[in-house]
C-alpha atoms as a PDB file:
ATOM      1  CA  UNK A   1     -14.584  -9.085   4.694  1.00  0.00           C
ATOM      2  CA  UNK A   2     -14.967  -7.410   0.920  1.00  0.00           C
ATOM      3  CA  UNK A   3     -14.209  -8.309  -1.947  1.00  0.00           C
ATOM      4  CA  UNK A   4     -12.599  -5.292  -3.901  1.00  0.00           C
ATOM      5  CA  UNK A   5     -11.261  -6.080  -6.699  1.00  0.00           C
ATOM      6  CA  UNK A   6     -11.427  -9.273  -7.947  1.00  0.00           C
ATOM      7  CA  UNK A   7     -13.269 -12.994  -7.077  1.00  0.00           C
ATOM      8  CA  UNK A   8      -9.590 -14.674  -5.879  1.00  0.00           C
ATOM      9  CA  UNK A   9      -9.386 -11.546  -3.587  1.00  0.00           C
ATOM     10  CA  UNK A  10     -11.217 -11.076  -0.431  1.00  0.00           C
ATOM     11  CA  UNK A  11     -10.285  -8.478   1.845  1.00  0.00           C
ATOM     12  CA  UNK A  12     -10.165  -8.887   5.811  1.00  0.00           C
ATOM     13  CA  UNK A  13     -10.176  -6.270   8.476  1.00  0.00           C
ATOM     14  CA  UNK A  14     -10.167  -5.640  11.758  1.00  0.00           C
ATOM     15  CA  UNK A  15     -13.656  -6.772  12.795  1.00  0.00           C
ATOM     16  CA  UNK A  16     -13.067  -9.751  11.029  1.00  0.00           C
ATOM     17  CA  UNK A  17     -10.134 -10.869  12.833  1.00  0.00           C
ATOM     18  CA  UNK A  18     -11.276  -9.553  16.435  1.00  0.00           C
ATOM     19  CA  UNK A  19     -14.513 -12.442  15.334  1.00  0.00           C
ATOM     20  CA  UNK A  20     -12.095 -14.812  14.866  1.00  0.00           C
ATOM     21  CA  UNK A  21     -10.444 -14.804  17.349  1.00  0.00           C
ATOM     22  CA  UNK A  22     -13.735 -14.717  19.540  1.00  0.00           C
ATOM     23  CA  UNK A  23     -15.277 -17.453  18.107  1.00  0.00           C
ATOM     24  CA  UNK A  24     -12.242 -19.780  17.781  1.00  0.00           C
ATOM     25  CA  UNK A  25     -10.495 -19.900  20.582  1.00  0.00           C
ATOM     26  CA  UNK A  26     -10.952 -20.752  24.015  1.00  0.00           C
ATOM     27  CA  UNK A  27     -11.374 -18.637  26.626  1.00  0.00           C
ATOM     28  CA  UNK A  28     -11.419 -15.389  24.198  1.00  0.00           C
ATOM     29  CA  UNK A  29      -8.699 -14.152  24.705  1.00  0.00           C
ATOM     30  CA  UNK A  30      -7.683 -10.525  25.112  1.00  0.00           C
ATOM     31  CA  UNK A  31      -5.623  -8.406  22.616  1.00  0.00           C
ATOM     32  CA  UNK A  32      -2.090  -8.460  23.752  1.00  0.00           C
ATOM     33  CA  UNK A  33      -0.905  -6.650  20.505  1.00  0.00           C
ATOM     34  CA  UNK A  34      -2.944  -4.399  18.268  1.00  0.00           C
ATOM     35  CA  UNK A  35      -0.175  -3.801  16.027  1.00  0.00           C
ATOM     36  CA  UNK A  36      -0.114  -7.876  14.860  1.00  0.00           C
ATOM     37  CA  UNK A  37      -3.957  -7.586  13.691  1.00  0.00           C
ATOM     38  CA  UNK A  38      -3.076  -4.228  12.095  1.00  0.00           C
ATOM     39  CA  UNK A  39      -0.045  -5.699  10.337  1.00  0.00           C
ATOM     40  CA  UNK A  40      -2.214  -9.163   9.741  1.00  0.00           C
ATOM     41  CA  UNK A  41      -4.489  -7.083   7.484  1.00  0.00           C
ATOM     42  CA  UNK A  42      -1.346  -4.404   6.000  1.00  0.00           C
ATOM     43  CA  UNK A  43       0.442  -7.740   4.521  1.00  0.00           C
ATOM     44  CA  UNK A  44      -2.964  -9.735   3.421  1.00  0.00           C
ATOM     45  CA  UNK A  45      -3.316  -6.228   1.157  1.00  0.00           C
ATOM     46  CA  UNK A  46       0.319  -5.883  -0.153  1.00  0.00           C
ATOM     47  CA  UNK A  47       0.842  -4.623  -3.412  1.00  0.00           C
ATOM     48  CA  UNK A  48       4.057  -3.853  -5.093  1.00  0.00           C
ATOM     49  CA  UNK A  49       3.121  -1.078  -8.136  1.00  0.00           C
ATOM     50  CA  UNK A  50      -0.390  -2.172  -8.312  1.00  0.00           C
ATOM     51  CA  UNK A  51       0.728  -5.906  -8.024  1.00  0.00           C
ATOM     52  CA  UNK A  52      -0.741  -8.430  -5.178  1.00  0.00           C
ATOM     53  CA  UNK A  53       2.275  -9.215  -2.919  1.00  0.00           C
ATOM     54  CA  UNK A  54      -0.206 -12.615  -2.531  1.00  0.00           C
ATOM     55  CA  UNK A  55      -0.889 -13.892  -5.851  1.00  0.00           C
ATOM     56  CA  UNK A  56      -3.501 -16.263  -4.858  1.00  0.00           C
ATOM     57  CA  UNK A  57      -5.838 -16.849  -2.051  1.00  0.00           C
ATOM     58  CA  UNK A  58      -3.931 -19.992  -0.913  1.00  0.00           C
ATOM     59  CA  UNK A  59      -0.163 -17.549  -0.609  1.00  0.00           C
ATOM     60  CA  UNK A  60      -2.729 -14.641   1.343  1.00  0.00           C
ATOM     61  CA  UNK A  61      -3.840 -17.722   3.783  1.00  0.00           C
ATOM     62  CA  UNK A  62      -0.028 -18.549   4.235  1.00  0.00           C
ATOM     63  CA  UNK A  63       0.986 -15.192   4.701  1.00  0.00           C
ATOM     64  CA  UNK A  64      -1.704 -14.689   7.578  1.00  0.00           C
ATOM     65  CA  UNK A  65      -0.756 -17.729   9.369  1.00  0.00           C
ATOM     66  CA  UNK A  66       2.621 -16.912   8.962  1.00  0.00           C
ATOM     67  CA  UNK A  67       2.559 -13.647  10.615  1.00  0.00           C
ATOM     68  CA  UNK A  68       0.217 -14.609  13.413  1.00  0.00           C
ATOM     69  CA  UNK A  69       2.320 -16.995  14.536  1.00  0.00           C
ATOM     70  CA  UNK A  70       5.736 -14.941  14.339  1.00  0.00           C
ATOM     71  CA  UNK A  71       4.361 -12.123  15.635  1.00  0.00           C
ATOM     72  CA  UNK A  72       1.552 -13.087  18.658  1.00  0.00           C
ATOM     73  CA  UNK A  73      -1.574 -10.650  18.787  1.00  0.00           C
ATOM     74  CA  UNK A  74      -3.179 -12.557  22.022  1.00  0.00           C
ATOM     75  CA  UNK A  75      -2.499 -13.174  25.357  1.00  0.00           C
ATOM     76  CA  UNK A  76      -2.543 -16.762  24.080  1.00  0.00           C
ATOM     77  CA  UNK A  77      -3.382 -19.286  21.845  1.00  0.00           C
ATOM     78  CA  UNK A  78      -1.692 -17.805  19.213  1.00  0.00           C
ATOM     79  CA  UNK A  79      -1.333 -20.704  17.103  1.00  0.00           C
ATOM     80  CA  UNK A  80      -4.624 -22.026  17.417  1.00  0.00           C
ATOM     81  CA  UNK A  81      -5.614 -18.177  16.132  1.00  0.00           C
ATOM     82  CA  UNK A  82      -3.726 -17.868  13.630  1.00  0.00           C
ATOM     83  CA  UNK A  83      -4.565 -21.304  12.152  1.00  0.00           C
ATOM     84  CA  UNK A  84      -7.949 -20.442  12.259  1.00  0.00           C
ATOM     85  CA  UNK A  85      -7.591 -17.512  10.449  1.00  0.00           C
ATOM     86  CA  UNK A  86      -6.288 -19.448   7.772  1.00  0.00           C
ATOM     87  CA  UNK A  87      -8.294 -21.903   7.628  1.00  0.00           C
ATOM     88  CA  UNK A  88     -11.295 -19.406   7.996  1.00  0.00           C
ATOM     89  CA  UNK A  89      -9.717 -17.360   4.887  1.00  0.00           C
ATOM     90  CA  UNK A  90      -9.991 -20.172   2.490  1.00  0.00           C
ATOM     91  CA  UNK A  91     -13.088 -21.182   3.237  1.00  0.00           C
ATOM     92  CA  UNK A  92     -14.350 -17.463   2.604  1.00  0.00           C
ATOM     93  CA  UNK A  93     -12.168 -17.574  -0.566  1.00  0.00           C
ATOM     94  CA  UNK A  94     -14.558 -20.507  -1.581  1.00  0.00           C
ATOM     95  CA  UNK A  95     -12.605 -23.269  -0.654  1.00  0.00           C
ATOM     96  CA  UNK A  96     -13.905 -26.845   0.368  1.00  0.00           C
ATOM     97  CA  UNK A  97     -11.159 -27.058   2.964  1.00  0.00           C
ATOM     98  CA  UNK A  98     -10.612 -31.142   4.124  1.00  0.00           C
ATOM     99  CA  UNK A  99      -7.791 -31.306   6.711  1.00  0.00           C
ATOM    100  CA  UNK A 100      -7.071 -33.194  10.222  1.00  0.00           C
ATOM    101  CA  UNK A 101      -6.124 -31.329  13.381  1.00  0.00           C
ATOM    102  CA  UNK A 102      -3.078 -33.467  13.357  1.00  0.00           C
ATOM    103  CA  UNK A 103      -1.876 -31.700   9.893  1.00  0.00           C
ATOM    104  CA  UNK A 104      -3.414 -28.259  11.056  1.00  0.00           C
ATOM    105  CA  UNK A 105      -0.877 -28.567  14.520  1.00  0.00           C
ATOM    106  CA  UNK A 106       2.016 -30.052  12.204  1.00  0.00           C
ATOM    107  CA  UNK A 107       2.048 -27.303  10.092  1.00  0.00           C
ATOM    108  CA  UNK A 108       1.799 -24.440  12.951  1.00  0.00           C
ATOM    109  CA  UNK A 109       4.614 -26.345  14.473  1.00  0.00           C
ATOM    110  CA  UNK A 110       6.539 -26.477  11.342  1.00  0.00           C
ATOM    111  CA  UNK A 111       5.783 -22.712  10.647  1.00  0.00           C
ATOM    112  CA  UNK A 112       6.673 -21.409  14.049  1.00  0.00           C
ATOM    113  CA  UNK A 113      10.167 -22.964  13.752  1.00  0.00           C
ATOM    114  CA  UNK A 114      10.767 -21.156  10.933  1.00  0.00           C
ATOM    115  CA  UNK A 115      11.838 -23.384   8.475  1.00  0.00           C
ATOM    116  CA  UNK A 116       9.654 -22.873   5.949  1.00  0.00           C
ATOM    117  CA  UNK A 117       8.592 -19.794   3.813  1.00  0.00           C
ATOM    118  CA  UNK A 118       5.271 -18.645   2.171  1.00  0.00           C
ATOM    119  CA  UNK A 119       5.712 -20.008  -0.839  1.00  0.00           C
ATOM    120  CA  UNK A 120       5.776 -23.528   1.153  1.00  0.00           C
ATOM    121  CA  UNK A 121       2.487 -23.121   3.368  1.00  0.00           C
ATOM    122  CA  UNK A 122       1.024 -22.024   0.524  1.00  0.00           C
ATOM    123  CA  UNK A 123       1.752 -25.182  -0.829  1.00  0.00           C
ATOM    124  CA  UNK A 124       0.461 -27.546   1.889  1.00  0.00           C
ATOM    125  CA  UNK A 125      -2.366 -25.169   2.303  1.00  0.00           C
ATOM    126  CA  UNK A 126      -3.484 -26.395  -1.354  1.00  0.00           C
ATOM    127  CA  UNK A 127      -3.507 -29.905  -0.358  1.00  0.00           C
ATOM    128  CA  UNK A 128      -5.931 -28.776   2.460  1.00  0.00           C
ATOM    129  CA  UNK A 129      -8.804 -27.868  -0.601  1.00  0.00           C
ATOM    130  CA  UNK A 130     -10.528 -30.281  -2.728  1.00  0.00           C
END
């Protein structure tokens, strides 16, 4: 992870994610798509005419989960990944991050039916940091 441009914005690659997924889940699992971890990091970056996509670090966290668990990169445990990559990113954005598993698997639940955008994550993701 870097931090390229400003103190709200830390950037995450490949390696990062592939440690991630290592180190949090069970089992490590394999790859089962490249293309999700390549896409993970593409949409974390987004800018529209030199804009951040993901104004905050909070909406970047969302945005990660959100994708992970729409669009699985490992053989399994997706949602166990992809909440840790959230919860990983905030903490690495500076974050004190004070949650329960209980609200961690309600919200990856909540997220994989769909039913509720960035903008909303984003929003219980705050409630996550002191």
């Amino acid at each position: 992870m870097d931090n390229p441009n400003n103190a709200d914005h830390l950037g995450i690659d490949l390696a990062w994610l592939l440690m991630l997924a290592e180190q949090k889940t069970p089992g490590d699992p394999q790859v089962a798509d490249w293309g999700a971890l390549v896409a993970a990091v593409a949409r974390h970056e987004a800018q529209i005419f030199d804009v951040p996509v993901y104004d905050s670090s909070h909406a970047r966290a969302a945005a990660l989960l959100q994708l992970l668990i729409h669009v699985p990169a490992l053989e399994r445990s997706n949602a166990l990944f992809a909440s840790a990559v959230a919860y990983a990113y905030l903490v690495a954005s500076g974050h004190k991050v004070v949650t329960s598993p209980e609200r961690v698997r309600d919200l990856a639940r909540l997220v994989k039916s769909g039913e509720v955008s960035v903008h909303d994550i984003a929003r219980e993701l705050r409630q996550w940091c002191l």
